[in-house]
PDB file of N, CA and C in Angstrom:
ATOM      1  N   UNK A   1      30.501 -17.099   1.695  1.00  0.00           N
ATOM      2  CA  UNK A   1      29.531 -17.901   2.421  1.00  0.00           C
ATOM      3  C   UNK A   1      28.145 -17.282   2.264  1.00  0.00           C
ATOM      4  N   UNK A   2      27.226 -18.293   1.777  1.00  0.00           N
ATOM      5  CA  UNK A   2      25.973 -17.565   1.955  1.00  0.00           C
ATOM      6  C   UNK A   2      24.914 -17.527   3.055  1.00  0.00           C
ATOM      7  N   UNK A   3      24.275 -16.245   3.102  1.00  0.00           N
ATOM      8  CA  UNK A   3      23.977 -16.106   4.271  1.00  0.00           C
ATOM      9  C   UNK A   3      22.325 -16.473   4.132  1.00  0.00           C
ATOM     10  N   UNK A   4      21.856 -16.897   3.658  1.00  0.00           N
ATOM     11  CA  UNK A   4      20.244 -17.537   3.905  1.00  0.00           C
ATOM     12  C   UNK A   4      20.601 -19.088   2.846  1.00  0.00           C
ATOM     13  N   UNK A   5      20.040 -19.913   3.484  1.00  0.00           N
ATOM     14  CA  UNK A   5      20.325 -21.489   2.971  1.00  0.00           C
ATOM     15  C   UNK A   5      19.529 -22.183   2.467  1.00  0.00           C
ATOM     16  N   UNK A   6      19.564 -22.706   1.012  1.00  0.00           N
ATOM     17  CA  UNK A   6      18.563 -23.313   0.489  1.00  0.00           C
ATOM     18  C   UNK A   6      17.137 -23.925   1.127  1.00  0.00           C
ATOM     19  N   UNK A   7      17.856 -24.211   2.441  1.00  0.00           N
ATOM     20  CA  UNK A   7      16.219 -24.987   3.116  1.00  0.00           C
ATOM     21  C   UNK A   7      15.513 -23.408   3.651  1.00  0.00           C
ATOM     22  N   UNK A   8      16.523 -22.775   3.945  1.00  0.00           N
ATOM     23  CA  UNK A   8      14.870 -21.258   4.106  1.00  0.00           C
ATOM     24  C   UNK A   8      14.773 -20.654   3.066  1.00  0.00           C
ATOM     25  N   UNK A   9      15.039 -20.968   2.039  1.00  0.00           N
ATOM     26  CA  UNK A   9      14.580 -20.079   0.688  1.00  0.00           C
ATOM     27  C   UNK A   9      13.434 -21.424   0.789  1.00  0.00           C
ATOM     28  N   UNK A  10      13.062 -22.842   1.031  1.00  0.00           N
ATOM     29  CA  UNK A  10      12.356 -23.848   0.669  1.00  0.00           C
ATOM     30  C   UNK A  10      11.159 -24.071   1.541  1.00  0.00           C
ATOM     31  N   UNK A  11      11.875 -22.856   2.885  1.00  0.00           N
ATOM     32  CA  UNK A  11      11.164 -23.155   3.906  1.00  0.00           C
ATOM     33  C   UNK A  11       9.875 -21.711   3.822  1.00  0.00           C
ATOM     34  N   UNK A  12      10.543 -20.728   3.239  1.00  0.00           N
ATOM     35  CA  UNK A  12       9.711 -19.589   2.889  1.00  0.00           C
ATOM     36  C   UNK A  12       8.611 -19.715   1.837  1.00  0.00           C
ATOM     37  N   UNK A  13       8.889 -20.627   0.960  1.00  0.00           N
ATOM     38  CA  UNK A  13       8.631 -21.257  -0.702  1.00  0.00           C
ATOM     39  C   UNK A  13       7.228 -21.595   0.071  1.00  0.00           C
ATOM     40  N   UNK A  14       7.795 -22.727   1.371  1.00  0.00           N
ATOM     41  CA  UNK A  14       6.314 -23.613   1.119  1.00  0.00           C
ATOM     42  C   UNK A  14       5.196 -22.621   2.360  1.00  0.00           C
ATOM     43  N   UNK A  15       5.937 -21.619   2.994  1.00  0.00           N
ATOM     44  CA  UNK A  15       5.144 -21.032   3.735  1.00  0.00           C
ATOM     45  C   UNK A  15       4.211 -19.918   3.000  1.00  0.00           C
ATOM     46  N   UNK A  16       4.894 -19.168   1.885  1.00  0.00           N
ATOM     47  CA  UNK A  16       3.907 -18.750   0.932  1.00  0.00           C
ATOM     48  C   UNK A  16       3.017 -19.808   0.108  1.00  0.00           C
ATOM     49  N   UNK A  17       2.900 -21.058   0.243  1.00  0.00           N
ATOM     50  CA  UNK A  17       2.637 -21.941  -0.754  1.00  0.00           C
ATOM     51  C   UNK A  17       2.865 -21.649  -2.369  1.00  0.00           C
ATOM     52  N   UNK A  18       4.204 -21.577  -2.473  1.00  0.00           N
ATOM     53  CA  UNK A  18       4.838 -21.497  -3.742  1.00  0.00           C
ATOM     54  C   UNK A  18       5.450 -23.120  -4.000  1.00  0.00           C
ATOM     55  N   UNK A  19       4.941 -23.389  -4.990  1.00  0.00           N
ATOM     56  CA  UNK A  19       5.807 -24.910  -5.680  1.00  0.00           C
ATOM     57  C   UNK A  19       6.768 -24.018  -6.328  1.00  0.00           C
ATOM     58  N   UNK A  20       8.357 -24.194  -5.983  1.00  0.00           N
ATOM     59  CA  UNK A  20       9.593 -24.217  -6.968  1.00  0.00           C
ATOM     60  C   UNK A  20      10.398 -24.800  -6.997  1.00  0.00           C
ATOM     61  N   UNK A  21      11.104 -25.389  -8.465  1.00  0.00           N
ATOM     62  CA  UNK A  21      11.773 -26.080  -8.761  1.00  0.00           C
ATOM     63  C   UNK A  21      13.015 -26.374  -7.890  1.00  0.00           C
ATOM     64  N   UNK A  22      14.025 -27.098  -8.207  1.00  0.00           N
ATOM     65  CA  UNK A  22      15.371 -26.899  -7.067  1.00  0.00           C
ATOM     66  C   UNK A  22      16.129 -25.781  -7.999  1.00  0.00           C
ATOM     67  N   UNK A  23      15.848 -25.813  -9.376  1.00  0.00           N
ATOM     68  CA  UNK A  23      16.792 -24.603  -9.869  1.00  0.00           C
ATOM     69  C   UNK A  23      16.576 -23.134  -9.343  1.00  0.00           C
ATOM     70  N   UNK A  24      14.902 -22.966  -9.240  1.00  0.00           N
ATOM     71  CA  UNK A  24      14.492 -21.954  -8.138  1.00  0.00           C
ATOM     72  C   UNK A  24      14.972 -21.916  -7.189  1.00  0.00           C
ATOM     73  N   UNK A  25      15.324 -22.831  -6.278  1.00  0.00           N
ATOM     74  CA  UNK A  25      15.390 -22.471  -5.030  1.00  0.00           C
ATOM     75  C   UNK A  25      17.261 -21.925  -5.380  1.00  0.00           C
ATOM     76  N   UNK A  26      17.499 -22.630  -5.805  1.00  0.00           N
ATOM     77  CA  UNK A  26      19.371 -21.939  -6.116  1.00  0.00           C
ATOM     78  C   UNK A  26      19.147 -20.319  -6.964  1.00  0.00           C
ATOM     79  N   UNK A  27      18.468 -20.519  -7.592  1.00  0.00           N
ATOM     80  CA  UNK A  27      18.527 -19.024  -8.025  1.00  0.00           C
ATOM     81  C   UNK A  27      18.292 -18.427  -7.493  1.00  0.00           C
ATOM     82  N   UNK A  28      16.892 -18.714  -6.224  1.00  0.00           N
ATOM     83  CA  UNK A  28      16.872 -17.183  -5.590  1.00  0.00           C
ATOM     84  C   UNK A  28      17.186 -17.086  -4.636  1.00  0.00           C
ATOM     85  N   UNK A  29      18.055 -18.369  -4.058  1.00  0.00           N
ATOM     86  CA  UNK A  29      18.897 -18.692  -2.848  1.00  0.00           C
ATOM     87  C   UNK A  29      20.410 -17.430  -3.010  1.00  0.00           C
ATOM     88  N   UNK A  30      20.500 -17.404  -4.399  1.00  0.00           N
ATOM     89  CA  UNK A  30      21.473 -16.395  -4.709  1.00  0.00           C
ATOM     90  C   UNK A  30      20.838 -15.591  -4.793  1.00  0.00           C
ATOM     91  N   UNK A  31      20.205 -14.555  -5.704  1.00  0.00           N
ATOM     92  CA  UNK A  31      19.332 -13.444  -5.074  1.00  0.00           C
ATOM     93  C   UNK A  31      19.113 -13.184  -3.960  1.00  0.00           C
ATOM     94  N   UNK A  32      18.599 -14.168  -3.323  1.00  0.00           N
ATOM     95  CA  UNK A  32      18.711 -12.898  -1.709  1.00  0.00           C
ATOM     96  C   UNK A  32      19.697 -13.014  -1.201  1.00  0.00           C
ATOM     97  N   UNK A  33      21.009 -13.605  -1.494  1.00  0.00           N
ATOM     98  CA  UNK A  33      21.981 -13.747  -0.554  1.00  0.00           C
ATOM     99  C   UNK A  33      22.515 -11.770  -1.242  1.00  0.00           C
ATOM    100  N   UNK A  34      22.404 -11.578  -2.274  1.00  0.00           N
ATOM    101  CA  UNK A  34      23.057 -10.341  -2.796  1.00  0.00           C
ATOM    102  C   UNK A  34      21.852  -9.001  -2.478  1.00  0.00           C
ATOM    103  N   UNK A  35      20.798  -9.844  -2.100  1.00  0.00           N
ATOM    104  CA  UNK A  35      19.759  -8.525  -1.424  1.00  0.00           C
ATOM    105  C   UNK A  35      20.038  -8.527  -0.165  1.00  0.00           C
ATOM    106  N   UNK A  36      20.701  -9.531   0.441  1.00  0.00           N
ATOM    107  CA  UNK A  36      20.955  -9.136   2.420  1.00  0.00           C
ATOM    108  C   UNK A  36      22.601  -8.937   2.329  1.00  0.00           C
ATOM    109  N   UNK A  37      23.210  -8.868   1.596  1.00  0.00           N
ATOM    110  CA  UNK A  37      24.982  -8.517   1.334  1.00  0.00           C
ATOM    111  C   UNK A  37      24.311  -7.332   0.706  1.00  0.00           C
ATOM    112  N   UNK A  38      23.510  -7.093  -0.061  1.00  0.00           N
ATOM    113  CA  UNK A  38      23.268  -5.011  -0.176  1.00  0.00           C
ATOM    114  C   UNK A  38      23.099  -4.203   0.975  1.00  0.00           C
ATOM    115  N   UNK A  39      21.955  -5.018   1.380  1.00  0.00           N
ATOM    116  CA  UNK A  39      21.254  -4.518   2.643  1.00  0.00           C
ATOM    117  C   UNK A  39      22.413  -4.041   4.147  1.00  0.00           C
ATOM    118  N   UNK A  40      23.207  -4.995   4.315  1.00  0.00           N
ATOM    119  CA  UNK A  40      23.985  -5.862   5.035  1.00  0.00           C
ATOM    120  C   UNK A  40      24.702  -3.833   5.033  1.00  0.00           C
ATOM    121  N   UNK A  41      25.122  -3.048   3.815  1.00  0.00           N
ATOM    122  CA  UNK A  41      26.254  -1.965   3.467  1.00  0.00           C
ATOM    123  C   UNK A  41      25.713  -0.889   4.442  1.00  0.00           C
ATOM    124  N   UNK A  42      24.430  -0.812   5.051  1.00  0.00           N
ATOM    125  CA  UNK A  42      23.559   0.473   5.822  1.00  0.00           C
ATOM    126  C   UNK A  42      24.679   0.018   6.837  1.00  0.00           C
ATOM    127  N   UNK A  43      24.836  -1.177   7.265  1.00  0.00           N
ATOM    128  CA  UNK A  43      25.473  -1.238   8.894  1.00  0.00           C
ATOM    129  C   UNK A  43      26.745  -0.083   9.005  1.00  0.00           C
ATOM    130  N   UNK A  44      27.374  -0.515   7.592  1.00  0.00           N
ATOM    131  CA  UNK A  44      28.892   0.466   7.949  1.00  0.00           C
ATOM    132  C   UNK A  44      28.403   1.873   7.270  1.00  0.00           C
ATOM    133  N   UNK A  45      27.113   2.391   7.115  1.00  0.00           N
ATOM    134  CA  UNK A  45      27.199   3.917   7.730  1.00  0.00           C
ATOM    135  C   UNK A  45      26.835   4.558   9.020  1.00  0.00           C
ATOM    136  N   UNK A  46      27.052   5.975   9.363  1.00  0.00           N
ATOM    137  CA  UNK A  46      27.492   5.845  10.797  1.00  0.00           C
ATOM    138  C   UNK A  46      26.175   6.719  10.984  1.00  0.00           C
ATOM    139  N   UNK A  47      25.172   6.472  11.726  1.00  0.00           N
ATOM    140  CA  UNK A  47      23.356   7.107  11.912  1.00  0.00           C
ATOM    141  C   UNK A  47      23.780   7.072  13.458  1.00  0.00           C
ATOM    142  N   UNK A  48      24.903   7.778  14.131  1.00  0.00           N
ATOM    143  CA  UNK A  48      24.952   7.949  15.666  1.00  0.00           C
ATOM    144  C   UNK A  48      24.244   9.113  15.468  1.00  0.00           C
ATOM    145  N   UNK A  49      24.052  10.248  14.699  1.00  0.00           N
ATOM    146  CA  UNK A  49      23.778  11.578  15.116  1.00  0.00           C
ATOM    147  C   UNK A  49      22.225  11.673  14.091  1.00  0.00           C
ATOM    148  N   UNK A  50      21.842  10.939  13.720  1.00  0.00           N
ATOM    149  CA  UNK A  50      20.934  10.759  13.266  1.00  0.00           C
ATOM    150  C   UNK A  50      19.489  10.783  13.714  1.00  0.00           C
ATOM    151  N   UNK A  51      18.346  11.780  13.622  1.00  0.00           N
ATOM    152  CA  UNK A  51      17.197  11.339  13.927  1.00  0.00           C
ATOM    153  C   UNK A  51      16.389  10.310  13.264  1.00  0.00           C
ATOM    154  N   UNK A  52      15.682   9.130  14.332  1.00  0.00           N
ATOM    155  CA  UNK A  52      14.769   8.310  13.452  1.00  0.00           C
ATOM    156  C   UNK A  52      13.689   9.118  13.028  1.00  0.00           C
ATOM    157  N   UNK A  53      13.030   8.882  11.332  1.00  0.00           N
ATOM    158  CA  UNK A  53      12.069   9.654  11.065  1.00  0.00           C
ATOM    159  C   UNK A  53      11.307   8.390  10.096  1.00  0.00           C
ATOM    160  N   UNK A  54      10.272   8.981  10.131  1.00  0.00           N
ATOM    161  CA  UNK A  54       9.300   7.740   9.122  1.00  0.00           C
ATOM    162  C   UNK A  54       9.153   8.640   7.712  1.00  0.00           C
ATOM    163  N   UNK A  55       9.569   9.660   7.458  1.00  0.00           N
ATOM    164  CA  UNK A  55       9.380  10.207   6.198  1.00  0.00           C
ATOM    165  C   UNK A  55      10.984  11.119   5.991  1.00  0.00           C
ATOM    166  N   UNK A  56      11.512  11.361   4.899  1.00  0.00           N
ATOM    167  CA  UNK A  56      12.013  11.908   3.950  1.00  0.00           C
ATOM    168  C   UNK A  56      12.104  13.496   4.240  1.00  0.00           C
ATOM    169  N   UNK A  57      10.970  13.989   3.817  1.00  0.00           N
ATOM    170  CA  UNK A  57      10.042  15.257   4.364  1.00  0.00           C
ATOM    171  C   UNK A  57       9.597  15.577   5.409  1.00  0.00           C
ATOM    172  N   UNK A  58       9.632  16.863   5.887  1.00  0.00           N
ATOM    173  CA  UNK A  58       8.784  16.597   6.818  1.00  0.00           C
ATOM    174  C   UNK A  58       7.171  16.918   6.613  1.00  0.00           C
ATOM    175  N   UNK A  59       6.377  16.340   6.751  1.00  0.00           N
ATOM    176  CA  UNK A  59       4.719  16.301   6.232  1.00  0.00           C
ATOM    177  C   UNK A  59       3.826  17.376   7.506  1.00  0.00           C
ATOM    178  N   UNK A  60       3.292  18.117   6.878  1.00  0.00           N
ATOM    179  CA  UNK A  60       1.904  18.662   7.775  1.00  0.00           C
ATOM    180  C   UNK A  60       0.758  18.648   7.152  1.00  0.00           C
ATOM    181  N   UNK A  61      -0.198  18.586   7.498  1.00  0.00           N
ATOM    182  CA  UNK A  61      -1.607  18.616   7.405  1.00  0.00           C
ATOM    183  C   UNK A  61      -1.822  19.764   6.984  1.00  0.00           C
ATOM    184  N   UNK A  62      -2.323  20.299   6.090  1.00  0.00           N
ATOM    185  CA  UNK A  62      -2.470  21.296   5.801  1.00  0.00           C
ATOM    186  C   UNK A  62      -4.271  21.491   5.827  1.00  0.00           C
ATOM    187  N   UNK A  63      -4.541  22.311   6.827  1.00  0.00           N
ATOM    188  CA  UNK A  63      -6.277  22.647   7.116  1.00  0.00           C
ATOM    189  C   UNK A  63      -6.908  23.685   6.775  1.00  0.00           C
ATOM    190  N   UNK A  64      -8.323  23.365   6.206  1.00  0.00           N
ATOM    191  CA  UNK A  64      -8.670  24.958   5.903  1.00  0.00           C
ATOM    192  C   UNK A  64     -10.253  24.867   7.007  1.00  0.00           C
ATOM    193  N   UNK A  65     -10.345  26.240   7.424  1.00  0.00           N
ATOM    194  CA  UNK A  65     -11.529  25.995   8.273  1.00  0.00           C
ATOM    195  C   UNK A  65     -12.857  25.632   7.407  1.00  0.00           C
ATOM    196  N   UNK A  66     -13.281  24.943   8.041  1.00  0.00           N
ATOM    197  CA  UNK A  66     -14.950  24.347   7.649  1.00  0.00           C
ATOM    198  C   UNK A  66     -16.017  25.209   8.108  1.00  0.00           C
ATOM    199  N   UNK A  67     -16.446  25.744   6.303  1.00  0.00           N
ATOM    200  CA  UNK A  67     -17.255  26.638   6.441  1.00  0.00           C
ATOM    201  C   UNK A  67     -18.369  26.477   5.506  1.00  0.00           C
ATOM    202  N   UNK A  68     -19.239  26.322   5.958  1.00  0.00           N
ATOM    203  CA  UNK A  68     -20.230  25.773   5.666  1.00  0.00           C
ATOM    204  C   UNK A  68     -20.758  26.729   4.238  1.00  0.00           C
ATOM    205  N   UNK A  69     -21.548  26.309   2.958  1.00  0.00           N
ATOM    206  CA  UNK A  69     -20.998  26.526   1.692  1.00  0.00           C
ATOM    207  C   UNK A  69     -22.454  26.305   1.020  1.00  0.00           C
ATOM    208  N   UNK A  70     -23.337  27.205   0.543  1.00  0.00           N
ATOM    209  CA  UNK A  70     -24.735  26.788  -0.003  1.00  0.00           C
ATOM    210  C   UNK A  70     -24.475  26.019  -1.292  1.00  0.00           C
ATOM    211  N   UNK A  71     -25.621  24.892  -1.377  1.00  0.00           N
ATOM    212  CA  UNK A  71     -25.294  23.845  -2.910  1.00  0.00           C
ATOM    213  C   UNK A  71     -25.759  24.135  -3.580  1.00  0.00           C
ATOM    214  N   UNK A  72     -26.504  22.992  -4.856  1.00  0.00           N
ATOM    215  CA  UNK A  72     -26.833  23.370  -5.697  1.00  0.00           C
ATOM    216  C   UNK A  72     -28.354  23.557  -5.026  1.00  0.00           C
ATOM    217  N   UNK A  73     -29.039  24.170  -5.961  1.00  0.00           N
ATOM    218  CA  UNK A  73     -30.458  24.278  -5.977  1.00  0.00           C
ATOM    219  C   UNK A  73     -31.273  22.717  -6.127  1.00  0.00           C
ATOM    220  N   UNK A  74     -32.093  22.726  -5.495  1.00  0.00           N
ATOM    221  CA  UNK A  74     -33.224  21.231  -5.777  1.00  0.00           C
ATOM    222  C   UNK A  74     -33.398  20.910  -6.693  1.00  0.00           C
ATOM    223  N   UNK A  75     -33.680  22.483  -7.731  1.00  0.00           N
ATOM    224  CA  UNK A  75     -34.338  22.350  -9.306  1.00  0.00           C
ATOM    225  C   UNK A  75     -33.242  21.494  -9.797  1.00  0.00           C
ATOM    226  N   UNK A  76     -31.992  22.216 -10.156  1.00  0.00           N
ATOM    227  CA  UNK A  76     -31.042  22.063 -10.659  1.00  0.00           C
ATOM    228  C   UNK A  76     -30.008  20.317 -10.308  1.00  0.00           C
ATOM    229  N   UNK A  77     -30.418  20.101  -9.269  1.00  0.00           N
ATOM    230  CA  UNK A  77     -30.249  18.773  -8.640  1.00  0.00           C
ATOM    231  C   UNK A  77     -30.926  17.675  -9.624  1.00  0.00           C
ATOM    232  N   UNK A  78     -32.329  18.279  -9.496  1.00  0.00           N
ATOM    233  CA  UNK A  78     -33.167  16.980 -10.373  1.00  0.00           C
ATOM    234  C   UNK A  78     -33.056  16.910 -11.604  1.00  0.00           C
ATOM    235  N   UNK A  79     -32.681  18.225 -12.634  1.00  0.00           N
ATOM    236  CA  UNK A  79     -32.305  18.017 -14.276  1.00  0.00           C
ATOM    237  C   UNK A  79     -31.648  16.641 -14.017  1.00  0.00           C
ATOM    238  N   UNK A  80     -30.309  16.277 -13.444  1.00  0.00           N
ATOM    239  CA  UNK A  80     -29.765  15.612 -13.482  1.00  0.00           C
ATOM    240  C   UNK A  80     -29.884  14.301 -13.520  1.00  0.00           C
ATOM    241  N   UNK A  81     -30.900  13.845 -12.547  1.00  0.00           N
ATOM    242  CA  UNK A  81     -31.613  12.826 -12.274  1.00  0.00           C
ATOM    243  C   UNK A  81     -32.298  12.018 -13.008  1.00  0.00           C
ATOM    244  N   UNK A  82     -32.233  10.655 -13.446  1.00  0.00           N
ATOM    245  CA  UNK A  82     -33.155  10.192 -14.041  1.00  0.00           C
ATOM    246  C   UNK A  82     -34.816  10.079 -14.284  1.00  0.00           C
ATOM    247  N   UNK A  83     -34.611   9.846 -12.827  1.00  0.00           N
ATOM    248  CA  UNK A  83     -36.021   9.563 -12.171  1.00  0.00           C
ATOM    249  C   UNK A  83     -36.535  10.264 -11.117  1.00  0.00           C
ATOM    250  N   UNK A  84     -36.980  11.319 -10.412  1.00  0.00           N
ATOM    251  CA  UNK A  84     -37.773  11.637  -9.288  1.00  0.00           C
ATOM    252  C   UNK A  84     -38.677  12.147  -8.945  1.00  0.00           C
ATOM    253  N   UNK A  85     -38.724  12.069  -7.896  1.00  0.00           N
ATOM    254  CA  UNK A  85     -40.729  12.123  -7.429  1.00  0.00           C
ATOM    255  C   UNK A  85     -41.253  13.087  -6.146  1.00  0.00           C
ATOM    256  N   UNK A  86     -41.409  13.749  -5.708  1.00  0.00           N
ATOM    257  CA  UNK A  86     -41.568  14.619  -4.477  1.00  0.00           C
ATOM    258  C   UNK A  86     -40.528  15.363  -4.230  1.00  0.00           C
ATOM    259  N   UNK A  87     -40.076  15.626  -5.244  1.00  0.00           N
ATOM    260  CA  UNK A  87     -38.439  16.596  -4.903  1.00  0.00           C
ATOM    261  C   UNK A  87     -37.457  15.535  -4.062  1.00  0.00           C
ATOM    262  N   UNK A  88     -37.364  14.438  -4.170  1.00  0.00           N
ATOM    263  CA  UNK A  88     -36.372  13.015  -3.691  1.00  0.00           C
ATOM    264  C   UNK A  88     -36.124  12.524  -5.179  1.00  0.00           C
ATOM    265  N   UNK A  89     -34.593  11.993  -5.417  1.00  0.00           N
ATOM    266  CA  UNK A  89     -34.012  10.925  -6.257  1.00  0.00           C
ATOM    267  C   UNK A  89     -35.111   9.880  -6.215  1.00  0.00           C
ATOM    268  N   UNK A  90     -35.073   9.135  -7.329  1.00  0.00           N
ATOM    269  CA  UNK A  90     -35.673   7.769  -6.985  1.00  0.00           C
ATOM    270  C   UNK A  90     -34.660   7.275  -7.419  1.00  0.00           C
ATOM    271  N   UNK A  91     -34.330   5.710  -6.588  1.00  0.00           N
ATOM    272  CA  UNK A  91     -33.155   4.969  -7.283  1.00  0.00           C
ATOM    273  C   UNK A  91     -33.795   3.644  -7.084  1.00  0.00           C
ATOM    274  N   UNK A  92     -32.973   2.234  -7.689  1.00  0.00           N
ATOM    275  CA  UNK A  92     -33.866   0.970  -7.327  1.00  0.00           C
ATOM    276  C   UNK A  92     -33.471   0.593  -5.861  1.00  0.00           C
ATOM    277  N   UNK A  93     -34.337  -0.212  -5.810  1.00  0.00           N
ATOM    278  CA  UNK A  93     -34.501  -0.760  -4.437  1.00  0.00           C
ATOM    279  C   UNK A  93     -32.958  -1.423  -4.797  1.00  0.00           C
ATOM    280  N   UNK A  94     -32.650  -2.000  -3.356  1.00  0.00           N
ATOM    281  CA  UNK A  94     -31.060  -2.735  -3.241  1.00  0.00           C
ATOM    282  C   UNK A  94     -31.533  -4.031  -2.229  1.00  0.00           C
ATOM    283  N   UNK A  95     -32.630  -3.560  -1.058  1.00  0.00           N
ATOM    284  CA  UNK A  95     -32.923  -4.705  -0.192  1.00  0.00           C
ATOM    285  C   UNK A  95     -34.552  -5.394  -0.619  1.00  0.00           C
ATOM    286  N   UNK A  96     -34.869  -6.662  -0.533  1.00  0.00           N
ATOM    287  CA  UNK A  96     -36.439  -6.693  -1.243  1.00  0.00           C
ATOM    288  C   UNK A  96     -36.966  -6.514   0.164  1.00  0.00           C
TER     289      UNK A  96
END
């Protein structure tokens, strides 16, 4: 018996606004019936002693203190630069 039915594979179709054929809708009326009969196999393992976790790993943040760090030089700033004028970048305008 399958467990999702051509009219909600038709009913999902038109809620994504997907046009598909009726051979579509049987094909992937079977496809998901064998993606929720996969899915369906988690039930018969047994997660009584199980913690819920959102990761695999367990993740930390790894921090380094913020310490403030001298840059480059001004000079050395402006080689770079195309264009500038008073020890400032010039770049183009963006607003008129």
């Amino acid at each position: 018996m399958s467990r999702i039915s051509a009219e909600q594979v038709k009913h999902v179709a038109h809620l994504a606004r997907l046009a598909i054929t009726e051979e579509e809708v049987n094909k992937f009326t079977q496809q998901l019936d064998k993606i929720i009969t996969y899915a369906e196999q988690l039930n018969e393992l047994d997660t009584e002693n199980i913690e819920p976790t959102s990761h695999v790993l367990e993740i930390k943040n790894v921090m380094r203190e913020d310490v403030a760090k001298p840059g480059l030089e001004i000079d050395q700033v402006l080689k770079n630069a195309p264009d500038h004028q008073d020890r400032q970048i010039k770049v183009p305008p963006i607003i008129e």
